[in-house]
N, C-alpha and C. Protein backbone atom coordinates (compact mmCIF):
# COMPACT_ATOMS: atom_id res chain seq x y z
N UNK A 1 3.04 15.03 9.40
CA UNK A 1 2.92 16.06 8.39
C UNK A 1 1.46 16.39 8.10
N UNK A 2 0.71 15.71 7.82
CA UNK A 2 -0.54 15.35 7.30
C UNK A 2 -2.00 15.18 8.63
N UNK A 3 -1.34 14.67 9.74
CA UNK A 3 -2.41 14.23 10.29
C UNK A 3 -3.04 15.53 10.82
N UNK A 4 -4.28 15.23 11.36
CA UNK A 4 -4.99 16.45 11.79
C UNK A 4 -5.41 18.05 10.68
N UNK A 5 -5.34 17.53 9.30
CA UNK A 5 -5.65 18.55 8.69
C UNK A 5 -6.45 18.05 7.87
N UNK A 6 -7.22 19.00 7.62
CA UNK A 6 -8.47 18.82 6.84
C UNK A 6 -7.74 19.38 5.27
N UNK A 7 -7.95 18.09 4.24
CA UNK A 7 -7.30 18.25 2.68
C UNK A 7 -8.59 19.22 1.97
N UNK A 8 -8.31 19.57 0.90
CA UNK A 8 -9.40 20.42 0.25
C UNK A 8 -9.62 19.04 -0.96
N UNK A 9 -10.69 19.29 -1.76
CA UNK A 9 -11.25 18.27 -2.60
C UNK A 9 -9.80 18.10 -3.66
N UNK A 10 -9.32 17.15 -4.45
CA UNK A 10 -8.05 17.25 -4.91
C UNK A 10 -8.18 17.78 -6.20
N UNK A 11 -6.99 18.56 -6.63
CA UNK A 11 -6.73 18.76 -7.63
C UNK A 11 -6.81 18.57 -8.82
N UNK A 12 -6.98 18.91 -9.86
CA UNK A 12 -7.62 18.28 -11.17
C UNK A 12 -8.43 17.41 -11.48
N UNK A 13 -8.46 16.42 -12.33
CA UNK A 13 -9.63 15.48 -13.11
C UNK A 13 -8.91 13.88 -12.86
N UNK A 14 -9.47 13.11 -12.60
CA UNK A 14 -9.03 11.85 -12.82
C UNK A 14 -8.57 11.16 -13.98
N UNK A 15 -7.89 10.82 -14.75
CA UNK A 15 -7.30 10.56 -15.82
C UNK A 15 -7.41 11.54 -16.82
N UNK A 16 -7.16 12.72 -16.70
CA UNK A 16 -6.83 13.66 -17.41
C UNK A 16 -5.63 14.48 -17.34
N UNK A 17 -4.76 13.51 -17.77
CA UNK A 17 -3.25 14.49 -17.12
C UNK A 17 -2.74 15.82 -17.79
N UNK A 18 -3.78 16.26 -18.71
CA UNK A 18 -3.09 17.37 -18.83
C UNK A 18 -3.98 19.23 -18.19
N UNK A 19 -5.10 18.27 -17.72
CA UNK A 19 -5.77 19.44 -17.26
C UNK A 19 -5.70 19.33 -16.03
N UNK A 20 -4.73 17.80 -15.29
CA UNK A 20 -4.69 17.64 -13.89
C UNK A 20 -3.09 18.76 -13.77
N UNK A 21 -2.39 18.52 -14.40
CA UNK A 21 -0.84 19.48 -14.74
C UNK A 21 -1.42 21.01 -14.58
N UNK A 22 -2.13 21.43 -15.46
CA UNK A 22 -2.74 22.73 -15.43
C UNK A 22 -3.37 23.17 -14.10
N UNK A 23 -3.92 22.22 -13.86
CA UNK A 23 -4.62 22.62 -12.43
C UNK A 23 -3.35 22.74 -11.55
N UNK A 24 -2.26 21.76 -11.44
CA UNK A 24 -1.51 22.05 -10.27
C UNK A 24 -0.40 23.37 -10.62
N UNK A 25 -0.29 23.48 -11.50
CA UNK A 25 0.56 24.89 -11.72
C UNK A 25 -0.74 26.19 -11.91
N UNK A 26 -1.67 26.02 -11.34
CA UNK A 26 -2.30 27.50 -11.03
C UNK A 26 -2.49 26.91 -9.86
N UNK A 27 -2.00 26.21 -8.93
CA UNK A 27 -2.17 26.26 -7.59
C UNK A 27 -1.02 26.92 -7.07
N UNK A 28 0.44 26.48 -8.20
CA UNK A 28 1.19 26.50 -7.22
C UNK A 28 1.91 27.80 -7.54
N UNK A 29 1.11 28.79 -8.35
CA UNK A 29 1.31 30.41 -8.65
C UNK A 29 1.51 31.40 -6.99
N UNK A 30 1.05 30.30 -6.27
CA UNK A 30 1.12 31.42 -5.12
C UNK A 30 2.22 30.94 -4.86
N UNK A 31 2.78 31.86 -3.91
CA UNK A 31 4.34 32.26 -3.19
C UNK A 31 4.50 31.21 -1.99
N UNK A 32 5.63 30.49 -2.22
CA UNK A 32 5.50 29.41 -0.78
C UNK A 32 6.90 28.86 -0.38
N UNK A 33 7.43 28.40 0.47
CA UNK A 33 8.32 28.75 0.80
C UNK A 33 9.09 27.61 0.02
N UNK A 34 10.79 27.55 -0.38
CA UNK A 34 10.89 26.26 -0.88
C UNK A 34 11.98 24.64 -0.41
N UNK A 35 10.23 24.54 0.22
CA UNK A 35 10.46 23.58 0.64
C UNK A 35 9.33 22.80 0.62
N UNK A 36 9.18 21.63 0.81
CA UNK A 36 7.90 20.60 1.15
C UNK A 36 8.08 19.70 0.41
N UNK A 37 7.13 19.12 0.31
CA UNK A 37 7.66 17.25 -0.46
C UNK A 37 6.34 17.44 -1.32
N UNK A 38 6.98 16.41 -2.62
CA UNK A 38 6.17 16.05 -3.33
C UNK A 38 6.12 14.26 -3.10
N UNK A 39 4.68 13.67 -2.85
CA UNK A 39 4.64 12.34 -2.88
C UNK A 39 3.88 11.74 -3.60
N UNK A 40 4.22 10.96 -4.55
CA UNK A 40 3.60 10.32 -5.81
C UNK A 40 3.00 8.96 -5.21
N UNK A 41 1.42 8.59 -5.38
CA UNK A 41 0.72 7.90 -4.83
C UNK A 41 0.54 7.03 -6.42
N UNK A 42 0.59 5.59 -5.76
CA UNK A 42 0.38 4.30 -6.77
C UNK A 42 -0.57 3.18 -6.27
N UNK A 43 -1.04 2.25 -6.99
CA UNK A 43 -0.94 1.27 -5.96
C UNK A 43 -0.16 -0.08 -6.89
N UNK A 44 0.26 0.55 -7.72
CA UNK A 44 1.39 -0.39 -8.45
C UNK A 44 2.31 -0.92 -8.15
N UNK A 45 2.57 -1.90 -7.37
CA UNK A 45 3.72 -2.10 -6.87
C UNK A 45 5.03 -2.82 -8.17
N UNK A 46 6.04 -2.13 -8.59
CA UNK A 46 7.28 -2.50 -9.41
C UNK A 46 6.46 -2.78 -10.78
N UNK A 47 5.49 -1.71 -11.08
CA UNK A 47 5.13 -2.10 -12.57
C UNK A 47 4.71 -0.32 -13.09
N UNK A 48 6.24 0.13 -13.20
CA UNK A 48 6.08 1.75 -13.33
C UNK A 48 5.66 2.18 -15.07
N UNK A 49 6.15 0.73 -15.42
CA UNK A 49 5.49 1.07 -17.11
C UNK A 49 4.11 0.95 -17.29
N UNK A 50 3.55 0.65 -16.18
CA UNK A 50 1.67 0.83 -16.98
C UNK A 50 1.23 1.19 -15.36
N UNK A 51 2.14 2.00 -14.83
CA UNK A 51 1.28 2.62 -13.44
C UNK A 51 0.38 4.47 -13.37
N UNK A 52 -0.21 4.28 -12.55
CA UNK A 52 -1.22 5.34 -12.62
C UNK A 52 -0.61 5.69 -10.95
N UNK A 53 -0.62 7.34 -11.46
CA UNK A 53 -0.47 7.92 -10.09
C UNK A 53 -1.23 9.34 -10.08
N UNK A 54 -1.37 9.75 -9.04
CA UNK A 54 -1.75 11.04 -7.95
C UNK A 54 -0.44 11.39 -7.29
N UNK A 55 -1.37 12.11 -6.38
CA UNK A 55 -0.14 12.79 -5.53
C UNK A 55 -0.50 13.57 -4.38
N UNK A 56 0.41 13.78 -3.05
CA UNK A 56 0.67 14.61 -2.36
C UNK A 56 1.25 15.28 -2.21
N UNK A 57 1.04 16.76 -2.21
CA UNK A 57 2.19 18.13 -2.23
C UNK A 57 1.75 18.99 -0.95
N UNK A 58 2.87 19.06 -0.46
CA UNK A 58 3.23 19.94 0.80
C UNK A 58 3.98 21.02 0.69
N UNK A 59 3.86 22.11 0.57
CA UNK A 59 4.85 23.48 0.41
C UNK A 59 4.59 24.28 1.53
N UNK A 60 5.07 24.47 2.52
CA UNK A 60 4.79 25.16 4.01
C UNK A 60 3.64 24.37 3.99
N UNK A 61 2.77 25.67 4.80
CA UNK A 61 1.29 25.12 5.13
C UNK A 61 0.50 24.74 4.26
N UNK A 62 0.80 24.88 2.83
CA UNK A 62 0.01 24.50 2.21
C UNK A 62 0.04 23.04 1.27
N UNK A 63 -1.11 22.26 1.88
CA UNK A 63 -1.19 20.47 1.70
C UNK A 63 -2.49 20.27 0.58
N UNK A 64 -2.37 19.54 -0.31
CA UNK A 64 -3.04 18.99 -1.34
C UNK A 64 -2.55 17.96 -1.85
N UNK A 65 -4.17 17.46 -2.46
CA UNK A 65 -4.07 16.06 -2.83
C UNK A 65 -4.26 16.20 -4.53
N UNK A 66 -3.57 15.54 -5.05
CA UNK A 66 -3.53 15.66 -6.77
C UNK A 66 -4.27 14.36 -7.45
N UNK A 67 -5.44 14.31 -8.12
CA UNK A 67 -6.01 13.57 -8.44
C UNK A 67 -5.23 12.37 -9.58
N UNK A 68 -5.91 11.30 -9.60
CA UNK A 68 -4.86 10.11 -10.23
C UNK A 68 -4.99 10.33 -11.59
N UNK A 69 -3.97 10.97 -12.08
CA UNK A 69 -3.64 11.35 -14.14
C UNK A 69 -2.78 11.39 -14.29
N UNK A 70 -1.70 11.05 -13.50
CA UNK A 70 -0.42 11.07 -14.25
C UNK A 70 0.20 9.60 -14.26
N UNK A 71 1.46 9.22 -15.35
CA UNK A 71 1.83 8.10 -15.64
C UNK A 71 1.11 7.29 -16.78
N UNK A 72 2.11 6.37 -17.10
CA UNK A 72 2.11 5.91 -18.19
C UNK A 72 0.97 5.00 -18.38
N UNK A 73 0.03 4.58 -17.49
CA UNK A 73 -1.27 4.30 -17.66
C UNK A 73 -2.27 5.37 -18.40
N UNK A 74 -2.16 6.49 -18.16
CA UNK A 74 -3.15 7.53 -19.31
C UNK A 74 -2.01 7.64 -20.57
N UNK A 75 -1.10 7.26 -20.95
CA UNK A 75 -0.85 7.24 -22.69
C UNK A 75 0.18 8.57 -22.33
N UNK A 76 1.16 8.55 -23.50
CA UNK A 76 1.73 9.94 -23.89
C UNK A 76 1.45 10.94 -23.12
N UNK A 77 0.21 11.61 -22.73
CA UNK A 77 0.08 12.54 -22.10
C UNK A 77 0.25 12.16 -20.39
N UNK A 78 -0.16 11.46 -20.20
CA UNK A 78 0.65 11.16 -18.97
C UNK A 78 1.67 11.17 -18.50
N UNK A 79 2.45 10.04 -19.12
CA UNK A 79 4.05 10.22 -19.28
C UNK A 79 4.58 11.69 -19.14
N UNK A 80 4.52 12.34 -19.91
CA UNK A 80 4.61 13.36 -20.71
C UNK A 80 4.28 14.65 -18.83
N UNK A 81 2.77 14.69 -18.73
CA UNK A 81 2.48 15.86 -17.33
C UNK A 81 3.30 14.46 -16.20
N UNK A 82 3.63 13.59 -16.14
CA UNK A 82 4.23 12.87 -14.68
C UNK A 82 5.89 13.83 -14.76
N UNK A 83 6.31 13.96 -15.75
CA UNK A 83 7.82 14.45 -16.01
C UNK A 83 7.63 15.75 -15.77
N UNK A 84 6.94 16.13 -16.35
CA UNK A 84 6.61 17.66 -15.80
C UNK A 84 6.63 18.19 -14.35
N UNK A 85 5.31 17.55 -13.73
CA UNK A 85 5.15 17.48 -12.41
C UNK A 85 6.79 17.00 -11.89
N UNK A 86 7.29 16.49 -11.87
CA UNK A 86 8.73 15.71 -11.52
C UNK A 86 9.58 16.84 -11.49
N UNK A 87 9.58 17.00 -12.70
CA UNK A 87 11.17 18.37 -13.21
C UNK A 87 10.66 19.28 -12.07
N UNK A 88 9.13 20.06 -12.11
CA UNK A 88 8.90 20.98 -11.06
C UNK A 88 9.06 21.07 -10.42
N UNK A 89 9.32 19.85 -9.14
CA UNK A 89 8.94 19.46 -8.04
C UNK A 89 10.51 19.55 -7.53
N UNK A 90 11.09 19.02 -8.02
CA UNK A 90 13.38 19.31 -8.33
C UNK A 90 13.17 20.51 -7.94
N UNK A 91 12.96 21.95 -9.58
CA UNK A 91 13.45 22.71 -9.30
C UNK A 91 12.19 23.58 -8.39
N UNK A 92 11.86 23.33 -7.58
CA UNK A 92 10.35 24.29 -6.52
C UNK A 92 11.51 23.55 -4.84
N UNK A 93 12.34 22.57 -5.03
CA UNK A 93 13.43 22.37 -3.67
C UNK A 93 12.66 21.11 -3.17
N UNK A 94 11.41 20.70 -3.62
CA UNK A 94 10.58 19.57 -3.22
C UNK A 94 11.18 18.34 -2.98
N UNK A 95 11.52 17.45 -1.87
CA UNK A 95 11.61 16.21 -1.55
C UNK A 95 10.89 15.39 -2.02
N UNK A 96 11.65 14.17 -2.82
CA UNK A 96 10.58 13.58 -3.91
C UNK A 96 10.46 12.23 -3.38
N UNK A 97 8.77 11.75 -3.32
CA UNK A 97 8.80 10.52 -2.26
C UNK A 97 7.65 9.74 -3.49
N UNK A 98 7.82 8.30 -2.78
CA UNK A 98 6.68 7.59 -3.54
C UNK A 98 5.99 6.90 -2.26
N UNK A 99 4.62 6.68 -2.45
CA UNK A 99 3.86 5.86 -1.68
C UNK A 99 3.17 4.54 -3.04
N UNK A 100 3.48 3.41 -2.47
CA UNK A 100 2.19 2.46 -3.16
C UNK A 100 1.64 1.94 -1.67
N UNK A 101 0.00 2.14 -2.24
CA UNK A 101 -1.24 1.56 -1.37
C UNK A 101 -1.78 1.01 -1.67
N UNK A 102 -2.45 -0.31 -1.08
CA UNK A 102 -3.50 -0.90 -1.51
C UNK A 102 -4.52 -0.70 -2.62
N UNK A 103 -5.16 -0.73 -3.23
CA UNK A 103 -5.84 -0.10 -4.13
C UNK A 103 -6.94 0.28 -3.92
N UNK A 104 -7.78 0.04 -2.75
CA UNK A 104 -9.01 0.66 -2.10
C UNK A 104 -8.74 1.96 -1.68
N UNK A 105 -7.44 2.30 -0.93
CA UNK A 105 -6.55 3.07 -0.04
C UNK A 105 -6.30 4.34 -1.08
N UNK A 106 -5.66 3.37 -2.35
CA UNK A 106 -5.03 4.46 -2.97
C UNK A 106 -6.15 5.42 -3.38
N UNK A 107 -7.74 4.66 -4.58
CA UNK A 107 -8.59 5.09 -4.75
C UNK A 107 -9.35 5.91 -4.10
N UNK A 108 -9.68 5.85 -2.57
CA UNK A 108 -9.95 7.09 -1.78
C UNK A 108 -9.24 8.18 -1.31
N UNK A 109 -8.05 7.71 -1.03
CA UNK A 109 -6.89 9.14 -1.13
C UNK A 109 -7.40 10.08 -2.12
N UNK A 110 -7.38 9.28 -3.39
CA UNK A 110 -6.86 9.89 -4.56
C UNK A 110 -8.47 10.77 -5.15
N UNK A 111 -8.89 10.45 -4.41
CA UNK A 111 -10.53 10.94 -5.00
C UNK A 111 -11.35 11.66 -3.42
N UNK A 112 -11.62 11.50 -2.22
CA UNK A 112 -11.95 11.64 -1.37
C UNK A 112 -10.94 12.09 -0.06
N UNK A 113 -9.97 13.01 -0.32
CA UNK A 113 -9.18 13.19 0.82
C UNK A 113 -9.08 12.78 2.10
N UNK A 114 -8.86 12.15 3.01
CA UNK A 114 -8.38 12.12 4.03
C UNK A 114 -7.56 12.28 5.04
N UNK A 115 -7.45 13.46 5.81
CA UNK A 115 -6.34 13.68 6.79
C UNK A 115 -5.63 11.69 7.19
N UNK A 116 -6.08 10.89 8.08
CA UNK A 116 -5.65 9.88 8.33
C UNK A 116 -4.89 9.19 7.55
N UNK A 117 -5.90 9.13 6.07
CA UNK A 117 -5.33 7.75 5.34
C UNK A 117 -3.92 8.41 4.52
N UNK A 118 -4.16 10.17 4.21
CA UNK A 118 -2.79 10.65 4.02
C UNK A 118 -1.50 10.32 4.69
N UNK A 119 -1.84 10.66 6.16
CA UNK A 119 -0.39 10.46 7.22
C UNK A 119 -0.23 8.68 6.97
N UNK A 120 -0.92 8.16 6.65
CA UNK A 120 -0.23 6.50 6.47
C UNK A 120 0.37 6.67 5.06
N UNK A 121 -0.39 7.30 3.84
CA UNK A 121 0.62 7.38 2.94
C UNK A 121 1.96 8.07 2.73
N UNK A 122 1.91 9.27 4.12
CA UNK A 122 2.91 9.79 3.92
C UNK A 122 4.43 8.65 4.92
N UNK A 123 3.80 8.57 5.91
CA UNK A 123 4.12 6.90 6.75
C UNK A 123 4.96 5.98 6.11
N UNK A 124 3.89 5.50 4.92
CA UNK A 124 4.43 4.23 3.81
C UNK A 124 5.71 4.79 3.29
N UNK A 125 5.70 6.29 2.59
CA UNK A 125 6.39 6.57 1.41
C UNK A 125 7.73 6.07 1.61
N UNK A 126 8.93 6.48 0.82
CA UNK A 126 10.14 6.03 0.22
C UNK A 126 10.92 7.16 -0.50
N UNK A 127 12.23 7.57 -0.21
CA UNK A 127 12.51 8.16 -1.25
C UNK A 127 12.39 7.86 -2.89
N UNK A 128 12.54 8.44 -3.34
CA UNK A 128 12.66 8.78 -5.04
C UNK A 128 13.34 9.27 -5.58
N UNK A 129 14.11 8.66 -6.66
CA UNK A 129 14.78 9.35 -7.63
C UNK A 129 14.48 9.91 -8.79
N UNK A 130 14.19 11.43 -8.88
CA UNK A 130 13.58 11.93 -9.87
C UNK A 130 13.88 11.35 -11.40
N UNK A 131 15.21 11.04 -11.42
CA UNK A 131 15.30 10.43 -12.78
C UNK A 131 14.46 9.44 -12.78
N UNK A 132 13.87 8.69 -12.56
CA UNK A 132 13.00 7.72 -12.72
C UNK A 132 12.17 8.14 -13.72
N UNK A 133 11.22 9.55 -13.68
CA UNK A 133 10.36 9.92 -14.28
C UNK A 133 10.52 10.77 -15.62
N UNK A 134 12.60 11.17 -15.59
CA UNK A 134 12.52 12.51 -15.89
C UNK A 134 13.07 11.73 -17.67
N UNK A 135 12.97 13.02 -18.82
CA UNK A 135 12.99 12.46 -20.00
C UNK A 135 14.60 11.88 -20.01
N UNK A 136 14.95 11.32 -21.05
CA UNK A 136 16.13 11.31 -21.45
C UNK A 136 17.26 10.56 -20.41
N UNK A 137 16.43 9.61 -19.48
CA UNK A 137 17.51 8.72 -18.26
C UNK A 137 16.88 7.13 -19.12
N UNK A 138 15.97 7.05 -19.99
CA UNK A 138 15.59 5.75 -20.31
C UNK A 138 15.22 4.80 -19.39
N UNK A 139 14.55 5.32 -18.13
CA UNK A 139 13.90 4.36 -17.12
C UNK A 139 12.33 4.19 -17.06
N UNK A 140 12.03 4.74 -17.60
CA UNK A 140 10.55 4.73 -17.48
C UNK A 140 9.86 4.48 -18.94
């Protein structure tokens, strides 16, 4: 999916999930087809109540990396744009995946794009069940 493409610098602010949310819904104003995956990058492994994530979004040709602000590690507002991003990602037809990486791995993904170290996160990932994130299932 990923390999051989050059990512653009990622999306929003690093622990700022609500101007990282803002940023990805004026990306995703343009017209695209619906389909592509959304993949939520961690390096939390089974500790979703104080995890910090990013992300990878694929909609046709168009691939970006979402900087690490969402989840219940940035507070309320995290929580809060991770569900968002989530519900979107459902109704935009998005395949919802998780990757956890190392934490060196995850930190340069998540800040410094990489064609390579993407296709291993996309590699690693896992399906997902959106309820995980979404309000009102009491899992998160």
């Amino acid at each position: 999916m990923l390999s051989g493409v050059n990512l653009p610098d990622p999306l929003g602010m690093p622990g700022a999930p609500r101007e990282t949310w803002a940023a990805v819904q004026a990306h995703v104003q343009t017209p695209a087809p619906r389909s592509g995956q959304l993949i939520l990058v961690t390096d939390w492994q089974g500790e979703r109540q104080r995890a910090a994530y990013g992300a990878l979004l694929e909609r046709g040709a168009d691939r970006v990396v979402v900087a690490r602000a969402f989840g219940p590690h940035f507070g309320p507002a995290g929580v809060s744009a991770l569900a968002e991003l989530v519900a979107w990602a459902v109704g935009a037809g998005l395949t919802l995946r998780e990757a956890v990486l190392p934490p060196p791995d995850a930190a340069q993904l998540l800040s410094e794009p990489d064609a390579a170290l993407a296709a291993r996160a996309v590699a690693a990932s896992s399906p997902l069940d959106p309820g995980v994130f979404l309000p009102g299932t009491g899992r998160l």
